[in-house]
N, C-alpha and C. Protein backbone atom coordinates (compact mmCIF):
# COMPACT_ATOMS: atom_id res chain seq x y z
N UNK A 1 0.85 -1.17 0.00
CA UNK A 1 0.00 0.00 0.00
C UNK A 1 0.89 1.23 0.00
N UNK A 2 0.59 1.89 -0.98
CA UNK A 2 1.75 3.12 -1.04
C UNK A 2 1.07 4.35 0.05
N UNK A 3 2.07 5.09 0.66
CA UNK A 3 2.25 5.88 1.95
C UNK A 3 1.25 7.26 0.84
N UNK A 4 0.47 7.63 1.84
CA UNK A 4 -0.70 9.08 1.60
C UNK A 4 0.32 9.98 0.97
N UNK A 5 -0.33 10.81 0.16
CA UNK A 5 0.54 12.13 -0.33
C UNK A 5 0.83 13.08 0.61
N UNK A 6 1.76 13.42 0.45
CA UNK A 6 2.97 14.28 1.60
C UNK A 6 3.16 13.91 3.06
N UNK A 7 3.28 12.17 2.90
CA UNK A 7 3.28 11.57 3.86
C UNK A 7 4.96 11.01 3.67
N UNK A 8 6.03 10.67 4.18
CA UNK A 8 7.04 9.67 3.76
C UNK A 8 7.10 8.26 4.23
N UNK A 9 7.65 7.65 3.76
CA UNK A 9 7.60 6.28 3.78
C UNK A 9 9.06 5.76 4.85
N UNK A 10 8.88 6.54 5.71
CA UNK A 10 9.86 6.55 6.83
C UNK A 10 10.59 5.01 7.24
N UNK A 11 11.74 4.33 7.40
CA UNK A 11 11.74 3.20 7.90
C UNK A 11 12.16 3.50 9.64
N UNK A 12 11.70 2.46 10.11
CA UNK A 12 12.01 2.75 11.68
C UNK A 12 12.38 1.30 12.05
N UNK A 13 12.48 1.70 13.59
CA UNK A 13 12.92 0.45 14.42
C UNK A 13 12.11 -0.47 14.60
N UNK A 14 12.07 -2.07 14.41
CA UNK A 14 11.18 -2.84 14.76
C UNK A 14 11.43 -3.53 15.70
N UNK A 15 10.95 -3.91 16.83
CA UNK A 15 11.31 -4.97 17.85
C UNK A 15 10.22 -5.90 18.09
N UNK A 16 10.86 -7.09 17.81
CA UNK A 16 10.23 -8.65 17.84
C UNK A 16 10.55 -9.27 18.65
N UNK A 17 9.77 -9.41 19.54
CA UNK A 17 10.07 -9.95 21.19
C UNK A 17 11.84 -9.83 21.25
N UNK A 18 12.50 -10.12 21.72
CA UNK A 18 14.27 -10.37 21.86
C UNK A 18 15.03 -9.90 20.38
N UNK A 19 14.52 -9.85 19.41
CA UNK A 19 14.94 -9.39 18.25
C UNK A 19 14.80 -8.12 17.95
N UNK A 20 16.10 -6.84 17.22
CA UNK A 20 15.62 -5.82 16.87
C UNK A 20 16.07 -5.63 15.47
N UNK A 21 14.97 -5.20 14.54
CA UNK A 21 15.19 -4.57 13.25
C UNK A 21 15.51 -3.34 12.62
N UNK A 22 17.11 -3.09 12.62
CA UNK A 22 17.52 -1.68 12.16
C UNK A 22 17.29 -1.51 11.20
N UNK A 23 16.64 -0.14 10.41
CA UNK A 23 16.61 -0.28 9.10
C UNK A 23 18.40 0.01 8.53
N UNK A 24 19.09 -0.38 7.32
CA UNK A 24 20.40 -0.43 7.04
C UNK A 24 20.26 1.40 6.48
N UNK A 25 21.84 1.36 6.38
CA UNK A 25 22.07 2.95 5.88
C UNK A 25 21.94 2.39 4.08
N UNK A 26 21.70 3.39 3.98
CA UNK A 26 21.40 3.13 2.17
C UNK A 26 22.61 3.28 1.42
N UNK A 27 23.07 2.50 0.75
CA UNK A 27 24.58 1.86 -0.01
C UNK A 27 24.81 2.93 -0.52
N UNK A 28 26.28 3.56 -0.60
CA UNK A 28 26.70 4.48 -1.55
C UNK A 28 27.05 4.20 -2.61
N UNK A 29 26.96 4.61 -3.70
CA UNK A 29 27.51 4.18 -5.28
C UNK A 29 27.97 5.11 -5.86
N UNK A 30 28.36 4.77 -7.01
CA UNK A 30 28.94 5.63 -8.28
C UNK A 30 30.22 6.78 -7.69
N UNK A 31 30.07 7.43 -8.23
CA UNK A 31 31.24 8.47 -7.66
C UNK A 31 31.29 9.27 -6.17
N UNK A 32 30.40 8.78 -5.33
CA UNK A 32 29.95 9.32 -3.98
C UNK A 32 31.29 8.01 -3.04
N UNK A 33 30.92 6.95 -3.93
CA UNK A 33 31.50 5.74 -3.37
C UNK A 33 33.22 5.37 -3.82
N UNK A 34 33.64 6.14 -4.99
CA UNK A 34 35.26 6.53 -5.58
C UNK A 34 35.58 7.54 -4.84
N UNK A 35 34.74 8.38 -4.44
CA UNK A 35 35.15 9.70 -3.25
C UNK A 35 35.74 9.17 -1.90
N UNK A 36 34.39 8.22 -1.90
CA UNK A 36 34.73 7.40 -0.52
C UNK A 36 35.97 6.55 -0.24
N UNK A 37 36.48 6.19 -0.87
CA UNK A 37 37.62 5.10 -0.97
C UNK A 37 38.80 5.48 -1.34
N UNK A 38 38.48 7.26 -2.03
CA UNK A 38 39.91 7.86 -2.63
C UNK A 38 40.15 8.64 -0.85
N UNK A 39 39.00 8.90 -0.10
CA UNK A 39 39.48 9.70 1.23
C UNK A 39 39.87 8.80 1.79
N UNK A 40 39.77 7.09 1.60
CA UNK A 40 40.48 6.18 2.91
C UNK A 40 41.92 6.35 2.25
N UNK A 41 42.40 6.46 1.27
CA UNK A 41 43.71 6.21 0.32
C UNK A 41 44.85 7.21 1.18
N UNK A 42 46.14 6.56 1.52
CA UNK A 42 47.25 7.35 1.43
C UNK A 42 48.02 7.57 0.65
N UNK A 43 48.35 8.91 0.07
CA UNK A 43 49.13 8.43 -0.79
C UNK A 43 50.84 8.21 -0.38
N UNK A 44 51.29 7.73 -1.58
CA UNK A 44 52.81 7.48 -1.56
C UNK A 44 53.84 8.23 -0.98
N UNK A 45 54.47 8.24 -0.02
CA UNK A 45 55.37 8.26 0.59
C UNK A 45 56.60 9.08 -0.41
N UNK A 46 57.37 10.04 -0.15
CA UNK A 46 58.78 10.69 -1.25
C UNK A 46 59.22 9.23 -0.97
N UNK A 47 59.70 8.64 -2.47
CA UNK A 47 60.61 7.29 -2.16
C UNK A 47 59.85 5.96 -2.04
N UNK A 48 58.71 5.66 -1.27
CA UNK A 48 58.15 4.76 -0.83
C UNK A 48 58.26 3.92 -2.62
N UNK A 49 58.24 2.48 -2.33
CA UNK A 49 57.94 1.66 -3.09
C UNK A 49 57.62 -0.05 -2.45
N UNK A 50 55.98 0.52 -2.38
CA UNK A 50 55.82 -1.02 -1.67
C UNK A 50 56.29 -2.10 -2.41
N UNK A 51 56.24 -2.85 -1.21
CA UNK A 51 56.25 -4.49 -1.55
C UNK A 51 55.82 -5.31 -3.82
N UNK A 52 54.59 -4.86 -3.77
CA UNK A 52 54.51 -5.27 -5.05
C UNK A 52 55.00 -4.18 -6.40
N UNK A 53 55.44 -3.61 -6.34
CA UNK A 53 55.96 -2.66 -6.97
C UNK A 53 57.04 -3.13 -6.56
N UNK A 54 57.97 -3.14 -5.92
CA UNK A 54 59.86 -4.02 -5.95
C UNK A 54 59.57 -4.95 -6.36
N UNK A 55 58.56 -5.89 -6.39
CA UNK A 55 58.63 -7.36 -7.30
C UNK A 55 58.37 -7.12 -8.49
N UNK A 56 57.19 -6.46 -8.88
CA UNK A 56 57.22 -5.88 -10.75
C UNK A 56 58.20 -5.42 -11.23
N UNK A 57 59.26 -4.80 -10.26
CA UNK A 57 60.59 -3.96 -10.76
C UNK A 57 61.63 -5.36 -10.75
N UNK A 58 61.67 -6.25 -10.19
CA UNK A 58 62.57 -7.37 -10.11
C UNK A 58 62.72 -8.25 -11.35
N UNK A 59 61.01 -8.13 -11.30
CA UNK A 59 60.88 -9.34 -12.70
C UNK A 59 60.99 -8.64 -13.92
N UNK A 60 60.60 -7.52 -13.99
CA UNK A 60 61.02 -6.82 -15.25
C UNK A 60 62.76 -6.99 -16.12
N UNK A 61 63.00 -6.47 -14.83
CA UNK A 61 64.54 -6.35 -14.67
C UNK A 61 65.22 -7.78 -15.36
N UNK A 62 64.52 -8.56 -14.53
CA UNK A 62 65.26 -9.79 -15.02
C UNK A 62 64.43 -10.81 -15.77
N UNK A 63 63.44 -10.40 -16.65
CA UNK A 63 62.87 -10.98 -18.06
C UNK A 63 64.00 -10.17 -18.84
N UNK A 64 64.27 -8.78 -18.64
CA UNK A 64 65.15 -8.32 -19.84
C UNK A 64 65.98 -8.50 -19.71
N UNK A 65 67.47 -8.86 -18.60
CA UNK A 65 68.69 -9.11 -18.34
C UNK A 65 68.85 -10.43 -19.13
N UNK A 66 67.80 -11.55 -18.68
CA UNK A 66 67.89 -12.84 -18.94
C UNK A 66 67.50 -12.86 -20.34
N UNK A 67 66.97 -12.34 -20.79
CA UNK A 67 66.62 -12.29 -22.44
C UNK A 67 67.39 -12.23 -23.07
N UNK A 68 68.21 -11.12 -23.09
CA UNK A 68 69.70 -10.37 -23.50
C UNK A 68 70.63 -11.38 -23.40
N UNK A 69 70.84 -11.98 -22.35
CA UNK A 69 71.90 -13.34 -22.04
C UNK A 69 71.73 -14.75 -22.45
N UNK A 70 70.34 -15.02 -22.70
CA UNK A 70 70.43 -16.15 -23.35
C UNK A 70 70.41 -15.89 -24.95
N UNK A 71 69.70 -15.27 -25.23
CA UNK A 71 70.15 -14.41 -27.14
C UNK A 71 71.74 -14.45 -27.05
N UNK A 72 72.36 -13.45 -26.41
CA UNK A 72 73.87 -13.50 -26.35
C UNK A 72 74.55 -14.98 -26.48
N UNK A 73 74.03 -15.72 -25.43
CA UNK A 73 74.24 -17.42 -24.97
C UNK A 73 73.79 -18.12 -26.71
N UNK A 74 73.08 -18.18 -27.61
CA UNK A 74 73.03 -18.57 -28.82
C UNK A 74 71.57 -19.72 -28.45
N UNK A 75 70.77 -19.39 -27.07
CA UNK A 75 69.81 -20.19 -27.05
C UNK A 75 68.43 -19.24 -27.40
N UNK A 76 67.27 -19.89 -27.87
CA UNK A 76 66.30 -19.52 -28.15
C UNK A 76 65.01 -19.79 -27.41
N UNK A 77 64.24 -19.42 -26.47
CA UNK A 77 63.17 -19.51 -25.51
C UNK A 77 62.05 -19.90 -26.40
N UNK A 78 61.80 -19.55 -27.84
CA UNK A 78 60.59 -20.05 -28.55
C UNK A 78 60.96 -21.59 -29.08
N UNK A 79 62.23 -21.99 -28.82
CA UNK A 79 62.38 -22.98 -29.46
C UNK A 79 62.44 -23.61 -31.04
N UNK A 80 62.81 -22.23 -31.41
CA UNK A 80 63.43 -22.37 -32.79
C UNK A 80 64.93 -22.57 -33.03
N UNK A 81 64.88 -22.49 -34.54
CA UNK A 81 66.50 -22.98 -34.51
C UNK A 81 67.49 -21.31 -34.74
N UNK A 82 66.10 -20.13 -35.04
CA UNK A 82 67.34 -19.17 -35.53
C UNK A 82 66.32 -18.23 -34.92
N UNK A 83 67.15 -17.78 -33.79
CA UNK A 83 66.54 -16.45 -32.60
C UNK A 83 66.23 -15.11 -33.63
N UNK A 84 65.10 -14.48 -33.17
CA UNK A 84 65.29 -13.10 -33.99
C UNK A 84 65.47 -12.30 -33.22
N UNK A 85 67.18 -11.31 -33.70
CA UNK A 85 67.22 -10.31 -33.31
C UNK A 85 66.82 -9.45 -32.72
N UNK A 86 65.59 -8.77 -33.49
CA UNK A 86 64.78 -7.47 -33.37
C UNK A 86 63.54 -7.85 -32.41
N UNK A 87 63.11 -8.94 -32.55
CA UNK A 87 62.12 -9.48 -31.11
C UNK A 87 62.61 -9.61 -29.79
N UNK A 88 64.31 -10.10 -30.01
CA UNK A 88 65.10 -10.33 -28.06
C UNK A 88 65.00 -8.42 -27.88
N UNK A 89 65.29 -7.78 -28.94
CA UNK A 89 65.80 -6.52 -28.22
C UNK A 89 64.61 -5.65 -27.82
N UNK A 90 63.85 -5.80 -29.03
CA UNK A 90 62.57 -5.26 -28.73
C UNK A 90 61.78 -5.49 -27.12
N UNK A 91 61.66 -6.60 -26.90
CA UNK A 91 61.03 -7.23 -25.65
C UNK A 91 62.15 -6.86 -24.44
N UNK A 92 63.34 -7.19 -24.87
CA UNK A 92 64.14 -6.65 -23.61
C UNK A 92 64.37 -5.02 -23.02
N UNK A 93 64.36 -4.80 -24.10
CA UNK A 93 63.75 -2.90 -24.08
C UNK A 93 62.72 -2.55 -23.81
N UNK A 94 61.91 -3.02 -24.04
CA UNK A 94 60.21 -3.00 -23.17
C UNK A 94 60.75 -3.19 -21.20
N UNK A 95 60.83 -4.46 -21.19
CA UNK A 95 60.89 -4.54 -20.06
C UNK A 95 62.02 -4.01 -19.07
N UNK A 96 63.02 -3.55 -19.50
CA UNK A 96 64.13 -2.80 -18.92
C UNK A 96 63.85 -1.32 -19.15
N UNK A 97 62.71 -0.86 -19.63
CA UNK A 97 62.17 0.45 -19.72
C UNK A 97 61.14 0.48 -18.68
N UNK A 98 60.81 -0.56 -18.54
CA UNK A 98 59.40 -0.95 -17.79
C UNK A 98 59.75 -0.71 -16.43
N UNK A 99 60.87 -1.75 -15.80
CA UNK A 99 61.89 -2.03 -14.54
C UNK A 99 62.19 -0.52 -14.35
N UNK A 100 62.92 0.72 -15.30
CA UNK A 100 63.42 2.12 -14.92
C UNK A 100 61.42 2.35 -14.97
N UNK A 101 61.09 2.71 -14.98
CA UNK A 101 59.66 3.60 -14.99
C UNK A 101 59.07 3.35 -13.79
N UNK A 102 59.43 2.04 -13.30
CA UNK A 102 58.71 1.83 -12.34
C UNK A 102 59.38 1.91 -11.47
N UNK A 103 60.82 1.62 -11.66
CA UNK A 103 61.42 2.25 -9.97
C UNK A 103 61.17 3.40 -9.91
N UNK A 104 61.03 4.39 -10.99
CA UNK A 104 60.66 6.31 -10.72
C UNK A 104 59.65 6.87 -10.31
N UNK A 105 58.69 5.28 -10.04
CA UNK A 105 57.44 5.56 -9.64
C UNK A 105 56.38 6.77 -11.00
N UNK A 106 56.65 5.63 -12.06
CA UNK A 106 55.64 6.24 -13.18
C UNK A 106 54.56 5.33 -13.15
N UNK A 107 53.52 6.31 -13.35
CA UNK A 107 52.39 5.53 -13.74
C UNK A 107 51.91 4.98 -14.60
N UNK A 108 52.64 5.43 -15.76
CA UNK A 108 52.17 4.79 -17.20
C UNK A 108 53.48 3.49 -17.48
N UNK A 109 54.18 3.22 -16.42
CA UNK A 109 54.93 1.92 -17.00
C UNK A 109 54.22 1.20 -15.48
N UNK A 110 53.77 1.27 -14.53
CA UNK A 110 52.84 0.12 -13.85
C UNK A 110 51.61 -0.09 -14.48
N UNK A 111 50.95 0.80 -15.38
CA UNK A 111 49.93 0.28 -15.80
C UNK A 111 50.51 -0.31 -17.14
N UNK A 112 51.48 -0.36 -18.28
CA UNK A 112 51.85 -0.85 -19.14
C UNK A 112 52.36 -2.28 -18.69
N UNK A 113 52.67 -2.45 -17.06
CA UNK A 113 52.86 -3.70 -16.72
C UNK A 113 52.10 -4.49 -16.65
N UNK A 114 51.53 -3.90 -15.71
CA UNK A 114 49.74 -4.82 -15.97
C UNK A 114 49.51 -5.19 -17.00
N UNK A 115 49.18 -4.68 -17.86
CA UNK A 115 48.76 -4.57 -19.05
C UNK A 115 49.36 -5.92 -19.55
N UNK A 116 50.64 -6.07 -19.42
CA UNK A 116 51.49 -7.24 -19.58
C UNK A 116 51.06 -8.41 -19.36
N UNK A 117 50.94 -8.13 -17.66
CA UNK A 117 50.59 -9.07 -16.92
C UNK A 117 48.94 -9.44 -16.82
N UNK A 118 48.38 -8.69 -17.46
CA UNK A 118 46.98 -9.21 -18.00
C UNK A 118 47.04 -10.33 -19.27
N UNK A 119 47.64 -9.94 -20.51
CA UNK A 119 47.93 -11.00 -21.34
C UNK A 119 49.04 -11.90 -20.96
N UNK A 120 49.40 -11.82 -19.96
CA UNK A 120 49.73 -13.38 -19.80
C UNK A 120 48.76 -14.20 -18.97
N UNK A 121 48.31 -13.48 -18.10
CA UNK A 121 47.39 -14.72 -17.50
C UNK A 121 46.00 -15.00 -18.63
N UNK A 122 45.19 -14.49 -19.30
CA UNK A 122 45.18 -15.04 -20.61
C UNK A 122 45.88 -16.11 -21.29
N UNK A 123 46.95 -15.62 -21.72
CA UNK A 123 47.39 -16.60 -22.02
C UNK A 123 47.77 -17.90 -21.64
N UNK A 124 48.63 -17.69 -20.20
CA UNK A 124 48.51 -19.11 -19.52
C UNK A 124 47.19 -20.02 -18.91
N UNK A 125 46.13 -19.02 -19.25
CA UNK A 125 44.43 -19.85 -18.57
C UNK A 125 44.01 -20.35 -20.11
N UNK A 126 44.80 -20.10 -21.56
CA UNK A 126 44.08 -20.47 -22.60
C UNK A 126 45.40 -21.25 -22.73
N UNK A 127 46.42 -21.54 -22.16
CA UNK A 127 47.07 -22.89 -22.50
C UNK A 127 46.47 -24.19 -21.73
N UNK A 128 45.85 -23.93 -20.53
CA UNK A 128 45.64 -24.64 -19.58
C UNK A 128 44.83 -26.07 -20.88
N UNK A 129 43.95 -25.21 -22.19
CA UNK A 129 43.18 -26.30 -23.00
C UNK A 129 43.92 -27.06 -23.47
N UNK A 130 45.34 -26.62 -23.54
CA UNK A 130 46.33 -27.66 -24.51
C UNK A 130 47.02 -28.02 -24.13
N UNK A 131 47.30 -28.25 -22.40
CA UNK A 131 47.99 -28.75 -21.45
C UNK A 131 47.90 -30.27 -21.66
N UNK A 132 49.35 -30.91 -21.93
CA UNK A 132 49.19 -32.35 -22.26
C UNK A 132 49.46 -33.51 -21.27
N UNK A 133 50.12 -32.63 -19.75
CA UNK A 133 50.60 -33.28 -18.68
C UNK A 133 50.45 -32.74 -17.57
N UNK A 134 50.42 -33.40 -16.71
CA UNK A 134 50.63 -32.45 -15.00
C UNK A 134 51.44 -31.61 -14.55
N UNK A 135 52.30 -31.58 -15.63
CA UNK A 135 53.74 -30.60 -15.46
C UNK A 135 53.29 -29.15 -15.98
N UNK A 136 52.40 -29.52 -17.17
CA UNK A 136 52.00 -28.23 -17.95
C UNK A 136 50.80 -27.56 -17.15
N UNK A 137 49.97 -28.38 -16.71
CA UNK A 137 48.63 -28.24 -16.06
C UNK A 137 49.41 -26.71 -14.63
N UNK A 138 50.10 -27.57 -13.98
CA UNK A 138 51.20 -26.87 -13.03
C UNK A 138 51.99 -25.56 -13.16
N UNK A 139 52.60 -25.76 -14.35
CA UNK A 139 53.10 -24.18 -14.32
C UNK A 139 52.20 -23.30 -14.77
N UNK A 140 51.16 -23.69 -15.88
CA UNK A 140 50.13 -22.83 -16.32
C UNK A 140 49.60 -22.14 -14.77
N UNK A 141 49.00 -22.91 -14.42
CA UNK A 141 48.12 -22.60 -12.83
C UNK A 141 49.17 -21.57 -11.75
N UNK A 142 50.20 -22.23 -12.08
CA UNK A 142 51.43 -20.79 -10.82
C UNK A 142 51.36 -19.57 -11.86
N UNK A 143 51.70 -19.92 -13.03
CA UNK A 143 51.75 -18.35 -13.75
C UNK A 143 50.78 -17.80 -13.39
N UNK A 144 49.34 -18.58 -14.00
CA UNK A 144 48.20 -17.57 -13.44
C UNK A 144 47.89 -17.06 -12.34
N UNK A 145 48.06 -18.04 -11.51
CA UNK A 145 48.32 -17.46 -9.56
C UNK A 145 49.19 -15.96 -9.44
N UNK A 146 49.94 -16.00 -10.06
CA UNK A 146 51.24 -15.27 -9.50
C UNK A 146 51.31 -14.19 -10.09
N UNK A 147 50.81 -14.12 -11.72
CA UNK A 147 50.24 -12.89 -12.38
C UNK A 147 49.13 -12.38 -11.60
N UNK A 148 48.17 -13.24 -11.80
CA UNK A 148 47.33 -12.58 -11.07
C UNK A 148 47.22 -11.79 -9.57
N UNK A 149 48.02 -12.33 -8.84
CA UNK A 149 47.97 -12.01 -7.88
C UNK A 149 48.53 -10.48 -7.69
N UNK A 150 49.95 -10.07 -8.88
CA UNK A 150 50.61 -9.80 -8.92
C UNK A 150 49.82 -8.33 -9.67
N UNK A 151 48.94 -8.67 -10.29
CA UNK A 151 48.41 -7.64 -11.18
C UNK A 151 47.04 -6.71 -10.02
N UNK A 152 46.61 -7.83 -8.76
CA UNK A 152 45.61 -7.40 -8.13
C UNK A 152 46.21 -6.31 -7.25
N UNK A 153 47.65 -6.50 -6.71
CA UNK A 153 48.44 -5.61 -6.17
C UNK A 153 48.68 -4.28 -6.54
N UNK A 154 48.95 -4.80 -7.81
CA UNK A 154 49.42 -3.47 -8.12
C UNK A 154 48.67 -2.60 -8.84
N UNK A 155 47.09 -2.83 -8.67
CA UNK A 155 45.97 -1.85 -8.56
C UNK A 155 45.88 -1.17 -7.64
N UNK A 156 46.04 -1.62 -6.67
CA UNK A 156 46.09 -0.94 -5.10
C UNK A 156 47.59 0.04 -5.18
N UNK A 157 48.62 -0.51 -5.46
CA UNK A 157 50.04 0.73 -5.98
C UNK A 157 49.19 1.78 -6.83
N UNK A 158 48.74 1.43 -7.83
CA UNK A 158 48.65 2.57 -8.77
C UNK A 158 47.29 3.28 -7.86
N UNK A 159 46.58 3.31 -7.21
CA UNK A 159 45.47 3.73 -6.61
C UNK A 159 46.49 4.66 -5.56
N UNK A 160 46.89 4.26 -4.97
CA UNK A 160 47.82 5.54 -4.01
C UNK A 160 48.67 6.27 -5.07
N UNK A 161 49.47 5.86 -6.43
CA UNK A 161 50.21 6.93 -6.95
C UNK A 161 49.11 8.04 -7.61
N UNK A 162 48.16 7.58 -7.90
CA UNK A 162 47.04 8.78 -8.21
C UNK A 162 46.59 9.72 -6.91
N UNK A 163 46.53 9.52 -6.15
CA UNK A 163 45.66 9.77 -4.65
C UNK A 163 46.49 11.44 -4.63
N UNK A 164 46.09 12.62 -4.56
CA UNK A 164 46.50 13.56 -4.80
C UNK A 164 47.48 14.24 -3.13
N UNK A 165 48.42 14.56 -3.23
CA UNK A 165 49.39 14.87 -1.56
C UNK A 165 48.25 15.85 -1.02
N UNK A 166 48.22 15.69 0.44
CA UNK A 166 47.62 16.08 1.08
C UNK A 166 48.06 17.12 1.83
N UNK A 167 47.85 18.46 2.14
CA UNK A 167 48.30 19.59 2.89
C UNK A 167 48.55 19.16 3.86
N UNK A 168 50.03 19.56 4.29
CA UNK A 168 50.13 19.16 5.89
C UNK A 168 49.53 19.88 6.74
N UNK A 169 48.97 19.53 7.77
CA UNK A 169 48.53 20.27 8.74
C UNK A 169 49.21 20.51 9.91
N UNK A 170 49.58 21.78 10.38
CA UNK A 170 50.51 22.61 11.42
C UNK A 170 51.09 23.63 11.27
């Protein structure tokens, strides 16, 4: 039955013998609720580089070191017989650009990481179909673990390097 005109439809307290019914606060959304979560945010620290941000900077570092050295070494990671050039350097320059951007605390090489680290876990959840052994089944499943995990982190990094410095107060 809808409430009389210029009446409101008030919720209140109900009590049922030993039981009481609060009405709930009404959910915040949309940009009331990005307001909300950008005022819990600290931002970054002069210098600070958490925890998952030194590991994106580690592995970067050393996908491109190790790239460079086994090309140098005369071995090939795709498993061909004749490495290409312009793909080891290309990719190792990505990611040794990637490794400097992100120790400087840039934002457009943690999100270009991600970005990374989004198509690979893709990729390793669409090898999982052509996995022919328990060995393959296995590393597919850690890559995706570990990307993923790795990529959920460092949403939360890039969420404080946006978070705007706050006036000190005193």
């Amino acid at each position: 039955m809808p409430a009389p005109p210029g009446r409101s439809r008030k919720r209140r307290r109900v009590e049922v013998g030993d039981a009481v019914f609060a009405p709930r606060e009404p959910r915040v959304r949309g940009e009331a609720r990005n307001e909300q979560i950008r005022a819990g945010l600290e931002p970054l620290r002069p210098g600070e580089r958490p925890l998952p941000l030194r590991i994106a900077v580690l592995l970067a570092l050393a996908f491109g070191v190790v790239n460079l050295g086994l090309f140098a070494a005369g071995y090939d990671l795709r498993g061909g017989s004749d490495p290409s050039i312009a793909g080891v350097l290309v990719f190792s320059a990505i990611m040794l650009v990637a490794a400097a951007g992100m120790w400087l605390r840039r934002y457009w090489a943690v999100l270009g990481f991600e970005c990374l680290l989004a198509v690979t876990c893709v990729y390793a959840s669409a090898s999982l179909m052509v996995a022919s052994n328990v060995r393959a089944v296995v590393l597919c499943l850690a890559i995706v673990g570990l990307a993923c995990w790795l990529f959920w982190k460092l949403v939360g990094v890039m969420a404080r390097m946006q978070v705007p410095r706050r006036p000190a107060n005193g």
